[in-house]
C-alpha atoms as a PDB file:
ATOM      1  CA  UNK A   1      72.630  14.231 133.155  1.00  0.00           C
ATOM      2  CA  UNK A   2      75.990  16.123 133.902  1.00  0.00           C
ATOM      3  CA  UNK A   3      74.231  19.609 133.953  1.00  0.00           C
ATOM      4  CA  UNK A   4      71.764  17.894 136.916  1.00  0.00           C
ATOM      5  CA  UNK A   5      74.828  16.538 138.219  1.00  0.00           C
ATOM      6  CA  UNK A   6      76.834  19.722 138.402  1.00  0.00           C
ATOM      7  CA  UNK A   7      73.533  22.051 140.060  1.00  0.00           C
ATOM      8  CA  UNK A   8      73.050  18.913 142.938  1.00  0.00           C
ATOM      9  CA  UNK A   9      76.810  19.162 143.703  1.00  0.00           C
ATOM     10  CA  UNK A  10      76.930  23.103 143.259  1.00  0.00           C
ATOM     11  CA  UNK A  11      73.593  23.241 145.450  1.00  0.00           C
ATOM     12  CA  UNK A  12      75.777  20.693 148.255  1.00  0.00           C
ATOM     13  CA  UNK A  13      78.914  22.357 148.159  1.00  0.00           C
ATOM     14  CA  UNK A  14      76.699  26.104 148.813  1.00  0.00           C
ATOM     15  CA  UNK A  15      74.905  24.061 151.152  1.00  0.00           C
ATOM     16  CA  UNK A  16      78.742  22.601 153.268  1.00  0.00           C
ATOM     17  CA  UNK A  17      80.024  26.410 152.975  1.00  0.00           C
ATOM     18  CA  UNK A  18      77.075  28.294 154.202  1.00  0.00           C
ATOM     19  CA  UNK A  19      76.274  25.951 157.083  1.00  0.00           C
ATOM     20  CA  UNK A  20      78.173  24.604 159.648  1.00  0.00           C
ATOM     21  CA  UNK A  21      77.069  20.570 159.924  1.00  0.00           C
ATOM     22  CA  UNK A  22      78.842  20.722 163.902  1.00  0.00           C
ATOM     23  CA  UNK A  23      75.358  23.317 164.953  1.00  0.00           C
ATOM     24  CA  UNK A  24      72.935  23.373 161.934  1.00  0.00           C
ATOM     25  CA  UNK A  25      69.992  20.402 162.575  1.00  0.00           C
ATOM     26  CA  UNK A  26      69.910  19.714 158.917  1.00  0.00           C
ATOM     27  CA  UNK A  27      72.923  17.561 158.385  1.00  0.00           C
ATOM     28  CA  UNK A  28      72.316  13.665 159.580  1.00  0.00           C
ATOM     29  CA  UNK A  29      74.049  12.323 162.638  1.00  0.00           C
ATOM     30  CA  UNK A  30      76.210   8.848 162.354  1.00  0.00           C
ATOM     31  CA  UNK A  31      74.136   6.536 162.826  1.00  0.00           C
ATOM     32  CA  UNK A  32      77.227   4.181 163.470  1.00  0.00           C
ATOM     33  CA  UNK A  33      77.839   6.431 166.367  1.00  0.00           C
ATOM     34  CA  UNK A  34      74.764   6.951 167.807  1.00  0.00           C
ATOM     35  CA  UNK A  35      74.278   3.188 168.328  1.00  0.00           C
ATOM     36  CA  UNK A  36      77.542   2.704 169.494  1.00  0.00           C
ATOM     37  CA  UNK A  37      79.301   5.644 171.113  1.00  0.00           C
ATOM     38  CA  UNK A  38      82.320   4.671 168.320  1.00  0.00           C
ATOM     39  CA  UNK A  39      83.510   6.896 165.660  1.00  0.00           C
ATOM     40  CA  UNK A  40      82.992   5.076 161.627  1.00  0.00           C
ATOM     41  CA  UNK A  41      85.146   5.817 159.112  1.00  0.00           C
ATOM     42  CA  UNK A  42      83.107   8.327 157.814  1.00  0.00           C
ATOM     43  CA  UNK A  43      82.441  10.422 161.314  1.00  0.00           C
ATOM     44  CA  UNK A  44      83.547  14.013 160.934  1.00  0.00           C
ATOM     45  CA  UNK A  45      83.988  14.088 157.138  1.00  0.00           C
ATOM     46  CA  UNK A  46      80.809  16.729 156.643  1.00  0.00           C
ATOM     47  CA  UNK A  47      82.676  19.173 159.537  1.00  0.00           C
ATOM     48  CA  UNK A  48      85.729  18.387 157.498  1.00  0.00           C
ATOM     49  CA  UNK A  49      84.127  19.251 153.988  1.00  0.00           C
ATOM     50  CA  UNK A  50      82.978  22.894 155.670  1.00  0.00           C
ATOM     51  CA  UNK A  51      86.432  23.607 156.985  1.00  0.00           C
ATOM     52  CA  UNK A  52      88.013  22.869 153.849  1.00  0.00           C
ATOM     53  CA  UNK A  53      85.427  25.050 152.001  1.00  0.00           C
ATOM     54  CA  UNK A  54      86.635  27.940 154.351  1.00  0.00           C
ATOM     55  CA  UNK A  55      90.717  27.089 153.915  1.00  0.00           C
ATOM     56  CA  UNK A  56      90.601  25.667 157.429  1.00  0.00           C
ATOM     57  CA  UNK A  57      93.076  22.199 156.523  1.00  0.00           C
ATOM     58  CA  UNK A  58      94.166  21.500 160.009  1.00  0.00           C
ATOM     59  CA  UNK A  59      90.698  21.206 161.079  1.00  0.00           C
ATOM     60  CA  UNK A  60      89.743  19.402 158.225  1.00  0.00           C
ATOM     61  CA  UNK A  61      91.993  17.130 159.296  1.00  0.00           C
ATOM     62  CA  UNK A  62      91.391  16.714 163.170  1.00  0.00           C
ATOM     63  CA  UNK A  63      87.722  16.160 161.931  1.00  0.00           C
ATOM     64  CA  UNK A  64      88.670  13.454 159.465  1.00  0.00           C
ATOM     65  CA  UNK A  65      92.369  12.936 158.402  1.00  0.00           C
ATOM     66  CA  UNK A  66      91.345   9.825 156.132  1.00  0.00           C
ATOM     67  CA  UNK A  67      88.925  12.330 154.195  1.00  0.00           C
ATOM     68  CA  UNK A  68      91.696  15.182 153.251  1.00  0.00           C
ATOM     69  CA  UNK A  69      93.975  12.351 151.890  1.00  0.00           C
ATOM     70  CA  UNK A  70      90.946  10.655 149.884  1.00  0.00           C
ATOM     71  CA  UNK A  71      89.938  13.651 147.909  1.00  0.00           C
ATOM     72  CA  UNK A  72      92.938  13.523 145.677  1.00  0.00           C
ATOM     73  CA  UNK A  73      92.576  10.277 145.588  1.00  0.00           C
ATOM     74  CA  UNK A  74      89.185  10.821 144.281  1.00  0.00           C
ATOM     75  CA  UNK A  75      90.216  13.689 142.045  1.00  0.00           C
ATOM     76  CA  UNK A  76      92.091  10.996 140.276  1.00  0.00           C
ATOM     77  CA  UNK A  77      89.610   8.503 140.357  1.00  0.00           C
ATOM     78  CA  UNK A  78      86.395  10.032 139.020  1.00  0.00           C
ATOM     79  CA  UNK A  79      87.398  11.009 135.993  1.00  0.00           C
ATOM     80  CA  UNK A  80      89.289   7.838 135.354  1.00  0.00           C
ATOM     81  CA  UNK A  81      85.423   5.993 135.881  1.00  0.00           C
ATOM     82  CA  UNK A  82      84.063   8.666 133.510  1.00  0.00           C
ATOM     83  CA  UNK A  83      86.140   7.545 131.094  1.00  0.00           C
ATOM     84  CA  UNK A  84      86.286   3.797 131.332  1.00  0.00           C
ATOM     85  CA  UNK A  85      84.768   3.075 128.328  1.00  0.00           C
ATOM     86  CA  UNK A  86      86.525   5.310 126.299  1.00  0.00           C
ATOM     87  CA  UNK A  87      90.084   3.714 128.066  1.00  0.00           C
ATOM     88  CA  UNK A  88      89.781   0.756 129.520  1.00  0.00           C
ATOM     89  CA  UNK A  89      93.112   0.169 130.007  1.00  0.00           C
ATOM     90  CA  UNK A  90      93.709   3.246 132.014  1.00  0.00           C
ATOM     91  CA  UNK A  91      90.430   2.200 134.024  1.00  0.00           C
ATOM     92  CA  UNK A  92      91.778  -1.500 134.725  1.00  0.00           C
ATOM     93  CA  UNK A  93      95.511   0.194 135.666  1.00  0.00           C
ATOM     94  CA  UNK A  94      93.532   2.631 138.281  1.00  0.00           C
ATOM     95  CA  UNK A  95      90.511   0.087 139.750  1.00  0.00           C
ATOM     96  CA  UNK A  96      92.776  -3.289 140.141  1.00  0.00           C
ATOM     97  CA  UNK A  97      92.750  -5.252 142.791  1.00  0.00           C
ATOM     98  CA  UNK A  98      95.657  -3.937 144.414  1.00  0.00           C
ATOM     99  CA  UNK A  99      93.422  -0.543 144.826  1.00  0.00           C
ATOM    100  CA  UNK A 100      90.756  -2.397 146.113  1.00  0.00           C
ATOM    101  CA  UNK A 101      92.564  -4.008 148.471  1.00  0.00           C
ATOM    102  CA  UNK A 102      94.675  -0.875 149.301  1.00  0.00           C
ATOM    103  CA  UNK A 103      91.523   1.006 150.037  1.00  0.00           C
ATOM    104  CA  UNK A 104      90.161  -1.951 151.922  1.00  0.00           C
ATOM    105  CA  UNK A 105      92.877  -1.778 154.381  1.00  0.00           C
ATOM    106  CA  UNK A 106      93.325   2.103 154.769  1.00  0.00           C
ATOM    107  CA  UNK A 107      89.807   2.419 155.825  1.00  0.00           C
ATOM    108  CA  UNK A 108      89.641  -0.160 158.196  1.00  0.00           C
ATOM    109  CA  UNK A 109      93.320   0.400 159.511  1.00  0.00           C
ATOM    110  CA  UNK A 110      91.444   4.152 160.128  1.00  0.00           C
ATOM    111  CA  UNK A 111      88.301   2.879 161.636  1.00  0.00           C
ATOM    112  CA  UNK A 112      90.341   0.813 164.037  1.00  0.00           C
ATOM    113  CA  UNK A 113      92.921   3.365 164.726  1.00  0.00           C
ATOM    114  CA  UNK A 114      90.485   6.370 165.466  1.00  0.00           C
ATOM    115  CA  UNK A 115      88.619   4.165 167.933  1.00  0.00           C
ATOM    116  CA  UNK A 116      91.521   2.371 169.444  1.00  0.00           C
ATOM    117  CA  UNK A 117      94.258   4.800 169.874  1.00  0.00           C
ATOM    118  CA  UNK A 118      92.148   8.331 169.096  1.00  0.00           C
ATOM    119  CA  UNK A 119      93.680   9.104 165.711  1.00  0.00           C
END
């Protein structure tokens, strides 16, 4: 299971650097946005993704600030959820409700910001 993982994220990552998702027809449109003119949480994070691949931060974050600041975030995270059975006390420290409720409020603070004031 972690080798499959590992070749499906290699194969995405080659995929993110070698195409750009802003002019190649493979990579989905929002459908959030489509619908509703309005920009989801979510909008811009593939352009972001391929300017980060190519060292390009300060587009990576025009395209999707909350995005840059989740990946450490995640960096943290994953493994942490790897391991939960192995340290469950670390896991419970890491996933509490606090975090949930953190991450609740950061995305929708986001969604509401980049619509409302253009963030």
């Amino acid at each position: 299971m972690p080798i499959a993982a590992a070749i499906i994220l290699a194969v995405a990552v080659g995929a993110y650097f070698m195409l750009d998702p802003s002019t190649s027809p493979i990579f989905p449109k929002c459908p959030f946005k489509v619908l509703t003119g309005l920009k989801c949480p979510g909008c811009g994070s593939q352009r972001a993704i391929h300017a980060l691949l190519h060292g390009d931060v300060a587009a990576a974050w025009r395209f999707n600030a909350l995005m840059v600041v989740s990946l450490p975030v995640l960096a943290v995270m994953i493994p942490v959820q790897c391991m939960r059975r192995k340290r469950p006390q670390l896991y419970m420290k890491v996933f509490c409700s606090a975090t949930i409720w953190g991450t609740f409020v950061a995305v929708m603070a986001w969604w509401i910001g980049r619509n409302v004031w253009g963030w």
